[in-house]
Protein backbone atom coordinates (compact mmCIF):
# COMPACT_ATOMS: atom_id res chain seq x y z
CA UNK A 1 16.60 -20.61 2.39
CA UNK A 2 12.88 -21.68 3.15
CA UNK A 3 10.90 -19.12 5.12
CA UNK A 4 10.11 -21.66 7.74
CA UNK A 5 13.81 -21.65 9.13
CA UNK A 6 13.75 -18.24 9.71
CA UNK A 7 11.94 -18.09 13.02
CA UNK A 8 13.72 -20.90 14.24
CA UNK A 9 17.12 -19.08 13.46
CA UNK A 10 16.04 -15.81 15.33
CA UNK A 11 14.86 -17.70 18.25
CA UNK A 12 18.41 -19.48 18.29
CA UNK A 13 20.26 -15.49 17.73
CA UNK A 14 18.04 -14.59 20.47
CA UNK A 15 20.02 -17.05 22.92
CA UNK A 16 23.10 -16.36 21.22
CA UNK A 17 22.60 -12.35 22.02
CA UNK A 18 21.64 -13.39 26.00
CA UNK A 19 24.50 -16.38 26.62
CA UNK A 20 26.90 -13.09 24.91
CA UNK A 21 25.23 -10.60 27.74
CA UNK A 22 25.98 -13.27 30.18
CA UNK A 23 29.61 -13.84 29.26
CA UNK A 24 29.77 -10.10 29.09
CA UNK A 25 28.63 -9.32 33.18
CA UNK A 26 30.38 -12.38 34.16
CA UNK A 27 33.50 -10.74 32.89
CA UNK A 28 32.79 -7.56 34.42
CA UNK A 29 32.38 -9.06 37.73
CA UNK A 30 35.98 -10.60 37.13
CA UNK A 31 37.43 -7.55 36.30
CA UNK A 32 35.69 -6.27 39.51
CA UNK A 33 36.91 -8.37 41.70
CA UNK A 34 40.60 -8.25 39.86
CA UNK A 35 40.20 -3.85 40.61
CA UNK A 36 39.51 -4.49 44.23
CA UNK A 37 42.46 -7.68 44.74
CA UNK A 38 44.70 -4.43 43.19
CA UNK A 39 45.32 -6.14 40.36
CA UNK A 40 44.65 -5.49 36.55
CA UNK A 41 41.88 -6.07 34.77
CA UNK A 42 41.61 -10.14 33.09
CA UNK A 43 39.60 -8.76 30.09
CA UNK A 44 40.44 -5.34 28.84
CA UNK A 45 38.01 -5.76 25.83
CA UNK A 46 35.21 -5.85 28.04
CA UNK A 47 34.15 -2.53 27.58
CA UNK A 48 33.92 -2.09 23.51
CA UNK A 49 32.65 -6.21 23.09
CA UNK A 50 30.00 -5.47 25.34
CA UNK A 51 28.70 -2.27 23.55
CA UNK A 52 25.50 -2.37 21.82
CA UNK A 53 25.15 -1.67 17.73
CA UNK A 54 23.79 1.44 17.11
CA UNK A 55 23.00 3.14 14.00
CA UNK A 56 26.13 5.21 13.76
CA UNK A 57 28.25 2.00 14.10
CA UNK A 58 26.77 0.30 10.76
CA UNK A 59 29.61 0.23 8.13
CA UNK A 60 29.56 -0.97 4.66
CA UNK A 61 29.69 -5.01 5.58
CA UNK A 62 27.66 -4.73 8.68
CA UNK A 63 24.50 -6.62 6.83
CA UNK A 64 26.94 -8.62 3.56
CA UNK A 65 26.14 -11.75 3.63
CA UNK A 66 22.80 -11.98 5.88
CA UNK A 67 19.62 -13.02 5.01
CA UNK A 68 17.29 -10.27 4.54
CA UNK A 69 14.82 -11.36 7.82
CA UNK A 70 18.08 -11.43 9.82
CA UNK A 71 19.50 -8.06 8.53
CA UNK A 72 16.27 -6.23 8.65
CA UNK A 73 15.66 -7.43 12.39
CA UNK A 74 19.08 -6.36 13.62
CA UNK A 75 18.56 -2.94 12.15
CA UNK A 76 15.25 -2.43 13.96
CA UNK A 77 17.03 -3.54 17.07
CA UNK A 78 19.91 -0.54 16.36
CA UNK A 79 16.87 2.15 16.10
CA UNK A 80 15.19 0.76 19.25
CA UNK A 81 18.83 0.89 21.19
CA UNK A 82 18.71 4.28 19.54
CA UNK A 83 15.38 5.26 20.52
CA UNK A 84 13.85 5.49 17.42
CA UNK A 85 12.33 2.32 17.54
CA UNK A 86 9.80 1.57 14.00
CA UNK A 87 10.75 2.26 10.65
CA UNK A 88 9.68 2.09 6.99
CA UNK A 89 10.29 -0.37 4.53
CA UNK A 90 12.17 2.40 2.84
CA UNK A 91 14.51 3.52 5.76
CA UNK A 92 15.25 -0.33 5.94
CA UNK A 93 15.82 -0.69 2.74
CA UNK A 94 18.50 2.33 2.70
CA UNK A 95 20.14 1.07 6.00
CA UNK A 96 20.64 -2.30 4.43
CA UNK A 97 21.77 -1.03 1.70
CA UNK A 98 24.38 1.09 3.59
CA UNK A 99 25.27 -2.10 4.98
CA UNK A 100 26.32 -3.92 2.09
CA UNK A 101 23.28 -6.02 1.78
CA UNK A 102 23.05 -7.10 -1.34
CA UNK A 103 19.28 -7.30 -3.22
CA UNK A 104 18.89 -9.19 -5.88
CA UNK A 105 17.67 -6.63 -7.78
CA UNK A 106 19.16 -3.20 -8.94
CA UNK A 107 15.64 -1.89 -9.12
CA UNK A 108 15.31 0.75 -5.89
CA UNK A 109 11.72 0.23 -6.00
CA UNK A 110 11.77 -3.68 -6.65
CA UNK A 111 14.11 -3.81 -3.99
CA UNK A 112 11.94 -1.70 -1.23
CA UNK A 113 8.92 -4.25 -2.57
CA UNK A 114 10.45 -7.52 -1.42
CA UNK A 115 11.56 -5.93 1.76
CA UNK A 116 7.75 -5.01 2.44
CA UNK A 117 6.98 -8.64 1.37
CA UNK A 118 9.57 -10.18 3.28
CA UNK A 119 8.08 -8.11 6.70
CA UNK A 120 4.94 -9.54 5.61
CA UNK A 121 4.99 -12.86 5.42
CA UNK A 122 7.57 -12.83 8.47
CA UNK A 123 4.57 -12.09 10.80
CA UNK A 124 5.97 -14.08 13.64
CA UNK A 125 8.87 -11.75 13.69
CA UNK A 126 7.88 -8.42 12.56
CA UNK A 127 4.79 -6.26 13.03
CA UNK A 128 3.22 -3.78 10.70
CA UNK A 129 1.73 -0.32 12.46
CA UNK A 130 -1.36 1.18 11.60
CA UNK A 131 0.81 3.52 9.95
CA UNK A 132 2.10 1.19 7.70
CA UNK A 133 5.48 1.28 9.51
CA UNK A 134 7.37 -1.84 10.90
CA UNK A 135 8.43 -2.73 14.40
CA UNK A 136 9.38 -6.33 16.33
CA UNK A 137 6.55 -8.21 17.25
CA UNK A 138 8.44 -8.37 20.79
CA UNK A 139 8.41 -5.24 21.40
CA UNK A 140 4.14 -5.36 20.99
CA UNK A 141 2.77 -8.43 23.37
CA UNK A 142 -0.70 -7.44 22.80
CA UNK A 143 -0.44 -7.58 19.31
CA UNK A 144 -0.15 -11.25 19.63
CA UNK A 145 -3.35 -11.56 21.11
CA UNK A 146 -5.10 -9.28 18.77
CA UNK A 147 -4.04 -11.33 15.71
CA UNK A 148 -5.02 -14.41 17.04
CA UNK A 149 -8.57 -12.84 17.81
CA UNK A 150 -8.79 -11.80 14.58
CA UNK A 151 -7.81 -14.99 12.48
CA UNK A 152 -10.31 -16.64 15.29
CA UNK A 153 -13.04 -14.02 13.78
CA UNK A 154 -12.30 -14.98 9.52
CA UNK A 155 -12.12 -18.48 10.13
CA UNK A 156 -15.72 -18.04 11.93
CA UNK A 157 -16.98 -16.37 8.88
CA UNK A 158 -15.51 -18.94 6.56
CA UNK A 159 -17.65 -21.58 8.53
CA UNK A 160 -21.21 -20.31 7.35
CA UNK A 161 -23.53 -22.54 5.61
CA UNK A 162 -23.67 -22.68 1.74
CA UNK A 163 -25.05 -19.84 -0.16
CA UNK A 164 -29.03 -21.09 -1.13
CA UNK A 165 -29.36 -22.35 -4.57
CA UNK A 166 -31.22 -20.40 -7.19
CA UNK A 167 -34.14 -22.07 -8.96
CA UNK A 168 -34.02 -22.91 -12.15
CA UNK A 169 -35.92 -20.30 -14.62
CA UNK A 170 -39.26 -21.65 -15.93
CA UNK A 171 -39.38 -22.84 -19.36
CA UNK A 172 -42.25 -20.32 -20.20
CA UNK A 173 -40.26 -17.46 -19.54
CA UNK A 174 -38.89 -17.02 -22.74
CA UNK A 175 -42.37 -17.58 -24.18
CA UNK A 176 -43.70 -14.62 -22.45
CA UNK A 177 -40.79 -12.28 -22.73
CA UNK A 178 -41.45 -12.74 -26.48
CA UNK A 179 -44.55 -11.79 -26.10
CA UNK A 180 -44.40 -8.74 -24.72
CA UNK A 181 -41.81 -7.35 -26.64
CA UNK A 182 -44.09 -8.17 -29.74
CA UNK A 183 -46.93 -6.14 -28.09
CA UNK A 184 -45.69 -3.46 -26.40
CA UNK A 185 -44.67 -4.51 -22.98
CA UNK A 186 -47.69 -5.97 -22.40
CA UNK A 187 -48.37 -9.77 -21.94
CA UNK A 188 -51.13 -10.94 -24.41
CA UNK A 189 -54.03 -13.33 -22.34
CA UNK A 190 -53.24 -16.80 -24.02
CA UNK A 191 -55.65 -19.46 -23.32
CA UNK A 192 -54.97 -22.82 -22.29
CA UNK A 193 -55.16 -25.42 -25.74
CA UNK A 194 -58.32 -28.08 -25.26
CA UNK A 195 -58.08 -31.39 -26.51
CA UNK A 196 -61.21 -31.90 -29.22
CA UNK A 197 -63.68 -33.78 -27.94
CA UNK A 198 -64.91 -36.84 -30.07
CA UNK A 199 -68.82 -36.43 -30.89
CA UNK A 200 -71.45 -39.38 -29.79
């Protein structure tokens, strides 16, 4: 899948997550309403389709068949619910892993590289902490302007003028560095050559 999908697809999961929170209080309010008409509730399921993942509810398919953007965002969402809220690219490589991700390498350390990568270039949905751990860039608004202001700053830079041109070296350079290595370090006086003058 090209990396340029993957915000869109968030932002659409994003909706998906709200329009399901929706659906969810609209059916509580039924349910409500049935309690005080004395009659039983319309949606029983309410209660556990409504919970929230958390980290204790990830089983070994929770992440199989996700992309890894997708997976690694949803288990940063489970710590925040949790209260944990940042994590390494380790701990989400070992969470994903619990969750049946599957890498595409066998390599532990190959593995926890492209998740770092993968947080990385996904900039517009993850953030990397001073510490070098990773969080939602929602969960951050200021962070948004402070990268801007900084790209603003490099491409500044970039827009210097052209670094000045050295001059050439003067043919009589070599000349004189022979020279002086032949007495010594020290340049021999060498007069100018005089054209002969014809005699009258």
């Amino acid at each position: 899948m090209r990396e340029q999908f993957l915000p869109a697809i968030d932002a659409l999961q994003k909706d998906l997550a709200e329009l399901e929170k929706k659906i969810s209080e609209t059916k509580s309010m039924i349910n409500r309403l049935c309690e005080l008409a004395g009659e039983p509730p319309m949606y029983a399921d309410i209660q556990t389709s409504s919970a929230p993942q958390t980290l204790s509810s990830i089983q070994a398919d929770t992440f199989y068949g996700k992309v890894i953007t997708t997976a690694s965002r949803e288990y940063l969402e489970m710590r925040k619910a949790a209260g944990l809220g940042p994590a390494s690219p380790r701990e989400i490589y070992e969470a994903l892993k619990q969750g049946g991700f599957k890498f595409d390498t066998k390599i532990e350390n190959n593995a926890i590289t492209g998740v770092r990568n993968t947080l990385r270039k996904a900039s517009a949905i993850f953030h990397r902490l001073p510490n070098n751990e990773y969080g939602l860039l929602k969960w951050y608004p200021r962070a948004k302007d402070e990268g801007a202001q900084a790209t603003g700053k490099k491409k500044a830079k970039k827009k210097r003028g052209r670094p000045r041109k050295t001059s050439a070296p003067s043919k009589e350079a070599p000349v004189a560095a022979e020279e002086e290595s032949q007495t010594g370090g020290v340049a021999r006086y060498r007069p100018k050559a005089t054209l002969p003058t014809s005699e009258s």
